[in-house]
Protein backbone atom coordinates (compact mmCIF):
# COMPACT_ATOMS: atom_id res chain seq x y z
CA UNK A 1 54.04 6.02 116.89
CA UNK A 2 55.90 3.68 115.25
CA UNK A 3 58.51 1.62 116.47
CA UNK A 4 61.78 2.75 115.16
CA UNK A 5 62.83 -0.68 115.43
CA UNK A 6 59.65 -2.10 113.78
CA UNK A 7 59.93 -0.08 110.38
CA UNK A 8 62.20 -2.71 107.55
CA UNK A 9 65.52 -1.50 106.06
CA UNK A 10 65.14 -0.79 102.64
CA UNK A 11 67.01 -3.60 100.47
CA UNK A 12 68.97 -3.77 97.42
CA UNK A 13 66.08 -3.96 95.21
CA UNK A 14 64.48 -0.52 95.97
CA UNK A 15 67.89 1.18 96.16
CA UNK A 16 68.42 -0.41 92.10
CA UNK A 17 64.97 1.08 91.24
CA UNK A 18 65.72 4.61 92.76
CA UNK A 19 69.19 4.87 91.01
CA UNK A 20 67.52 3.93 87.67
CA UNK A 21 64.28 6.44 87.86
CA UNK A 22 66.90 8.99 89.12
CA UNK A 23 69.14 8.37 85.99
CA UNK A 24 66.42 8.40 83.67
CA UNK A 25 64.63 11.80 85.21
CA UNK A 26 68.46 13.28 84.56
CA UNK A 27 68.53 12.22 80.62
CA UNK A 28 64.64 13.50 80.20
CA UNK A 29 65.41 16.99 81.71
CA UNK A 30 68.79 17.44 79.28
CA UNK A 31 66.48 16.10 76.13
CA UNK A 32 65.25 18.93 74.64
CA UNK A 33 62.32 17.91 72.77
CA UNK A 34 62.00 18.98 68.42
CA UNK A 35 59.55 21.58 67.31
CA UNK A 36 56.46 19.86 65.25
CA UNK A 37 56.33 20.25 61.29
CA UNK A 38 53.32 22.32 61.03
CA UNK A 39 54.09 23.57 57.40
CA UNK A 40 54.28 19.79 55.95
CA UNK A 41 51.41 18.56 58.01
CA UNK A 42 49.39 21.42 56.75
CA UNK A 43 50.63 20.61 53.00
CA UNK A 44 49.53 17.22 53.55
CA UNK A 45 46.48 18.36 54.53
CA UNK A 46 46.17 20.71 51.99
CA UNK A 47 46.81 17.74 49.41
CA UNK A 48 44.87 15.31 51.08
CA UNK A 49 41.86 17.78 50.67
CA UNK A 50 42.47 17.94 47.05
CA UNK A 51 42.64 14.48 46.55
CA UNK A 52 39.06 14.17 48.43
CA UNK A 53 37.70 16.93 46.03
CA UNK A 54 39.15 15.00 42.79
CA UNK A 55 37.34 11.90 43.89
CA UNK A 56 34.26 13.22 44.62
CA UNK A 57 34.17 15.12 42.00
CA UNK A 58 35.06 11.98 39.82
CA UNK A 59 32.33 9.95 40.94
CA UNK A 60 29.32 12.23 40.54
CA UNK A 61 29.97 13.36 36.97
CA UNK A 62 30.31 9.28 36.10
CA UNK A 63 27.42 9.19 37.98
CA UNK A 64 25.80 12.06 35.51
CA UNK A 65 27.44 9.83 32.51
CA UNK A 66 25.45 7.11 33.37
CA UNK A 67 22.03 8.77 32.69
CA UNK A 68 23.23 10.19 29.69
CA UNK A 69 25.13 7.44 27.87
CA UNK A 70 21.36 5.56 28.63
CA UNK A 71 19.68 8.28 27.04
CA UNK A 72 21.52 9.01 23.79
CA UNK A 73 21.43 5.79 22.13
CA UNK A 74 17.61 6.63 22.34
CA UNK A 75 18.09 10.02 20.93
CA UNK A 76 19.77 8.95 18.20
CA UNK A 77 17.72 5.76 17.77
CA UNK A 78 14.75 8.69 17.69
CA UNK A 79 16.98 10.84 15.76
CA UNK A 80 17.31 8.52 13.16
CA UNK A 81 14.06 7.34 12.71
CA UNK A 82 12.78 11.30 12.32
CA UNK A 83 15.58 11.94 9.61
CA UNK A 84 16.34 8.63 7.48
CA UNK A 85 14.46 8.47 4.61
CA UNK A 86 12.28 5.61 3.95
CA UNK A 87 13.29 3.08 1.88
CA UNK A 88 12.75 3.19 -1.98
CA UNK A 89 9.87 1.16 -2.95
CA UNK A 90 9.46 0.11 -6.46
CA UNK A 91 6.30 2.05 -8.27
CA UNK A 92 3.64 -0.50 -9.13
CA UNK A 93 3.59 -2.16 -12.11
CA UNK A 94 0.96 0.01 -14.65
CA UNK A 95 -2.10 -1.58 -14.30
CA UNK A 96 -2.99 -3.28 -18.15
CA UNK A 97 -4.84 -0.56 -20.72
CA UNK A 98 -8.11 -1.39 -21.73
CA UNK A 99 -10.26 0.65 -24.44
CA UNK A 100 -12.17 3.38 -23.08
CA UNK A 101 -15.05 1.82 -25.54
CA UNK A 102 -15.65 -1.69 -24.13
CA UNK A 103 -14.03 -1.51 -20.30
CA UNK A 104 -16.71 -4.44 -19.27
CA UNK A 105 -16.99 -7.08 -20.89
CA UNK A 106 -20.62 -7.33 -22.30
CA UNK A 107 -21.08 -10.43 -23.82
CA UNK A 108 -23.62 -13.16 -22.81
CA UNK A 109 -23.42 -16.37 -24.02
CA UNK A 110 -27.27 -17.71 -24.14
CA UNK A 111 -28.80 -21.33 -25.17
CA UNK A 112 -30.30 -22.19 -28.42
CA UNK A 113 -33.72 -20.26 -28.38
CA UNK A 114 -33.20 -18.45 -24.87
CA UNK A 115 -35.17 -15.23 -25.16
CA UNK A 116 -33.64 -11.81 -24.00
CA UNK A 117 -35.38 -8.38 -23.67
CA UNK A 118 -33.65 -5.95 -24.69
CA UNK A 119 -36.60 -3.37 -24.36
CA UNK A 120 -40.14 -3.31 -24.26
CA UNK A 121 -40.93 -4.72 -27.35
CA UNK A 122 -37.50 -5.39 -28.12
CA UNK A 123 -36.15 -9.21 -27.58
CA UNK A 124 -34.32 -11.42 -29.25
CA UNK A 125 -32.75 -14.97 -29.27
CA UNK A 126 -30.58 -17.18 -31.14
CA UNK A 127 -30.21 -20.75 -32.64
CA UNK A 128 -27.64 -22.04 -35.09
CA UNK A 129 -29.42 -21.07 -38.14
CA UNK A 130 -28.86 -17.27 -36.75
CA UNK A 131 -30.64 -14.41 -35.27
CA UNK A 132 -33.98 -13.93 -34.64
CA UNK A 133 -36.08 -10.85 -32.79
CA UNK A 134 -38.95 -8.44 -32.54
CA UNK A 135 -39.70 -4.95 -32.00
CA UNK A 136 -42.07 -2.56 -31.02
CA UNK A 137 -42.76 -1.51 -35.25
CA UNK A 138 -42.04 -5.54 -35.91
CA UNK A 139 -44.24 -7.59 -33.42
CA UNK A 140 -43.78 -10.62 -35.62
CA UNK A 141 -40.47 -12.62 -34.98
CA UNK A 142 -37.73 -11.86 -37.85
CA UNK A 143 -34.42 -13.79 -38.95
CA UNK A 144 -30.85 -13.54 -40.07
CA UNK A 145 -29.65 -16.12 -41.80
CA UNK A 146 -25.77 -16.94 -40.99
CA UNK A 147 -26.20 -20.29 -42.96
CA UNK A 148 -27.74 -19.65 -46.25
CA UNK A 149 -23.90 -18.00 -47.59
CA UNK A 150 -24.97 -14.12 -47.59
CA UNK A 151 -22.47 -13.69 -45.20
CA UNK A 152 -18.76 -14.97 -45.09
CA UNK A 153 -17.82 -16.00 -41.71
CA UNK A 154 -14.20 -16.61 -41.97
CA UNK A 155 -14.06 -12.70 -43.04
CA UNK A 156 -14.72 -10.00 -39.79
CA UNK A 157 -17.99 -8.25 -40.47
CA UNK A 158 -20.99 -6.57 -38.83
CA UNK A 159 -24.73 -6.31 -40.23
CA UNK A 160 -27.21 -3.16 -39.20
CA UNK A 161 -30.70 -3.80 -38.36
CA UNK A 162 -32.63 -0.40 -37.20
CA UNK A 163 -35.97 0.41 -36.23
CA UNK A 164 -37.68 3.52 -34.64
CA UNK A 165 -40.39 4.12 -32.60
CA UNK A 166 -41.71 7.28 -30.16
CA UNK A 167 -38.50 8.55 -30.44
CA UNK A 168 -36.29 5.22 -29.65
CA UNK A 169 -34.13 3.69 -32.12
CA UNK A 170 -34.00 0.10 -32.06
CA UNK A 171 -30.31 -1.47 -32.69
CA UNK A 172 -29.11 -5.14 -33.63
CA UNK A 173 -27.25 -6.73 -35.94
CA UNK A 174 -24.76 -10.18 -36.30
CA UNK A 175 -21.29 -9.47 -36.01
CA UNK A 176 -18.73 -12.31 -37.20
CA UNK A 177 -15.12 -13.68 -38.54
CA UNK A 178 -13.20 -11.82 -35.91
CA UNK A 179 -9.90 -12.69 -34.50
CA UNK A 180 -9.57 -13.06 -30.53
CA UNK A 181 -12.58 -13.27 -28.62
CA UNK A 182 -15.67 -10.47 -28.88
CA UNK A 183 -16.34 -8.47 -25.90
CA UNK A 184 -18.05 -4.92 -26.02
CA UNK A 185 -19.47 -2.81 -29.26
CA UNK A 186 -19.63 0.82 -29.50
CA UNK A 187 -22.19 2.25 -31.95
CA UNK A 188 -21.70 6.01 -33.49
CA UNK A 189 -25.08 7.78 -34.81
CA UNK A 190 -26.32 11.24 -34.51
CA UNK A 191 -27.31 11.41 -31.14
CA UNK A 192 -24.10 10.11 -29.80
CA UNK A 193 -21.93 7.50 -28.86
CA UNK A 194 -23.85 4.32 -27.55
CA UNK A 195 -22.75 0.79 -26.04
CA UNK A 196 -24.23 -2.19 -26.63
CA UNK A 197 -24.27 -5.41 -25.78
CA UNK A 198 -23.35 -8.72 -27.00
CA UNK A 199 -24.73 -12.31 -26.87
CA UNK A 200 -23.54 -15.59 -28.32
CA UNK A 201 -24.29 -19.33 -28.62
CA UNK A 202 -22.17 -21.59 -26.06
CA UNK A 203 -18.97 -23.02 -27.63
CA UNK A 204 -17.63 -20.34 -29.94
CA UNK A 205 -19.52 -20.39 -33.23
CA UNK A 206 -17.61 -18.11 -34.87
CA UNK A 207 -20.83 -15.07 -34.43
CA UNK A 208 -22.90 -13.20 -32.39
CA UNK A 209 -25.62 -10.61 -32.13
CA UNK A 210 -25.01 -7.09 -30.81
CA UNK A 211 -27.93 -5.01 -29.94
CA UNK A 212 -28.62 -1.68 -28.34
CA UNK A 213 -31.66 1.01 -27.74
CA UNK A 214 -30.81 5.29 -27.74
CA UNK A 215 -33.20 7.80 -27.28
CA UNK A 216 -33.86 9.84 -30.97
CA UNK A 217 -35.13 13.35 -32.17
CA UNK A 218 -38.41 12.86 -34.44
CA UNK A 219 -35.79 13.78 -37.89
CA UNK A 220 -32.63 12.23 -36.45
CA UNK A 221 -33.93 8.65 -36.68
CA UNK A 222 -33.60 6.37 -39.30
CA UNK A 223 -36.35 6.35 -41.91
CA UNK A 224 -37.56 3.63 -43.39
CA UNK A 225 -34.65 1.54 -44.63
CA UNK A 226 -31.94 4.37 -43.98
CA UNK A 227 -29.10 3.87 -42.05
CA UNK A 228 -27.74 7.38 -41.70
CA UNK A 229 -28.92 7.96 -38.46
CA UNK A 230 -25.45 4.99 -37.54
CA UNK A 231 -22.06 6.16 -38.96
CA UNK A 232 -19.95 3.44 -37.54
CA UNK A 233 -20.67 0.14 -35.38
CA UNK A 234 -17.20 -1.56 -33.95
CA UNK A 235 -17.44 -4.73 -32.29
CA UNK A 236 -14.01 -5.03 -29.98
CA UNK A 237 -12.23 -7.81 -28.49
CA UNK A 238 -10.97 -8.72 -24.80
CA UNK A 239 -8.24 -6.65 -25.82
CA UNK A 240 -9.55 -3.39 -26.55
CA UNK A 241 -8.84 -4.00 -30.13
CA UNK A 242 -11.28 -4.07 -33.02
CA UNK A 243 -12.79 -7.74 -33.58
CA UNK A 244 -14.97 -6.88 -36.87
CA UNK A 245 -16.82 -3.53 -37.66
CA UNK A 246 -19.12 -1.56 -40.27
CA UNK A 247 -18.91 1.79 -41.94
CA UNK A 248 -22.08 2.05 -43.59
CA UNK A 249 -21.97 4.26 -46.70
């Protein structure tokens, strides 16, 4: 047991703190405490919630924009390419019209004397006294003359030589005078339209030879001397127009 007179007399400090715990344990018990707001803390809630939602909301469809706004400019970049038009071009420039009788160019220019074979049988050659061949009727070498005056060559003209022989006619002539420069000849006779060819001395002279071979019936070809078996020989330019040419009568 304790000693009565061991145990210490409670001083003014403690008796200060029991007054005050006792005087605030009074006020508590006559507080009487305020009911909670639950209607405005569920509003809140309610709009707090909403708010959430919005932003959500918000961020995934500019999420979805983002895709999309990367896409279209390529759609219409596509789009436009399938429907524009193409641009306009200008339609070329018609190409330059050239006879349908002399197309090519068929003239040769040859040296004095240079033979050329037309054909078997058939060759010729020229020098500046004129034209000179044979043929398969004519083995010995004959002449045209374009220096002895029986032809004008300041006037376009065209001479006929002919000759037949197993059903092959035999075509040459001078042609001269022209305008421009000689470049094709077309020859009209009974069996058709034929092309021949040209040739001519280096350095212009002013004439030329044309010559061609066509395939004849036995009593189309000419006889003898005859020319009807040619209607028309046209010598044409690089032009397509007519250089010099013969009708025969």
């Amino acid at each position: 047991m304790n000693d009565p007179r061991t145990e210490a007399e409670p001083g003014p400090e403690h008796a200060a703190t029991g007054w005050l715990r006792e005087a605030l344990a009074e006020v508590a018990h006559d507080i009487t405490p305020s009911r909670l707001p639950l209607a405005a803390v569920e509003r809140r809630g309610r709009r707090l919630r909403r708010r959430r939602r919005a932003t959500v909301l918000g961020a995934g469809f500019g999420l979805l924009l983002v895709p999309l706004a990367l896409v279209a400019p390529r759609a219409t970049d596509s789009g436009t390419q399938r429907t524009t038009p193409p641009a306009a071009s200008a339609p070329p420039a018609p190409l330059p019209s050239v006879s349908s009788a002399s197309p090519v160019s068929t003239l040769r220019v040859v040296a004095s004397g240079e033979r050329v074979t037309a054909a078997p049988g058939f060759r010729l050659w020229l020098t500046a006294e004129g034209k000179h061949w044979t043929a398969p009727t004519s083995p010995e070498p004959q002449f045209r003359s374009v220096v002895d005056g029986n032809i004008d060559r300041n006037t376009p003209g065209v001479s006929l030589q002919s000759e037949t022989a197993d059903g092959r006619a035999y075509l040459s002539g001078l042609y001269y005078g022209g305008k421009g420069v000689a470049s094709g000849v077309e020859i009209e006779t009974k069996a058709g339209t034929v092309h021949g060819k040209l040739l001519e001395l280096a350095g212009h002279p002013g004439w030329g030879v044309w010559y061609a071979t066509t395939e004849v019936d036995s009593d189309a070809g000419p006889d003898g001397g005859s020319w009807d078996f040619v209607s028309q020989v046209t010598v044409h330019d690089t032009e397509g127009g007519i250089y010099a040419q013969l009708k025969p009568q």
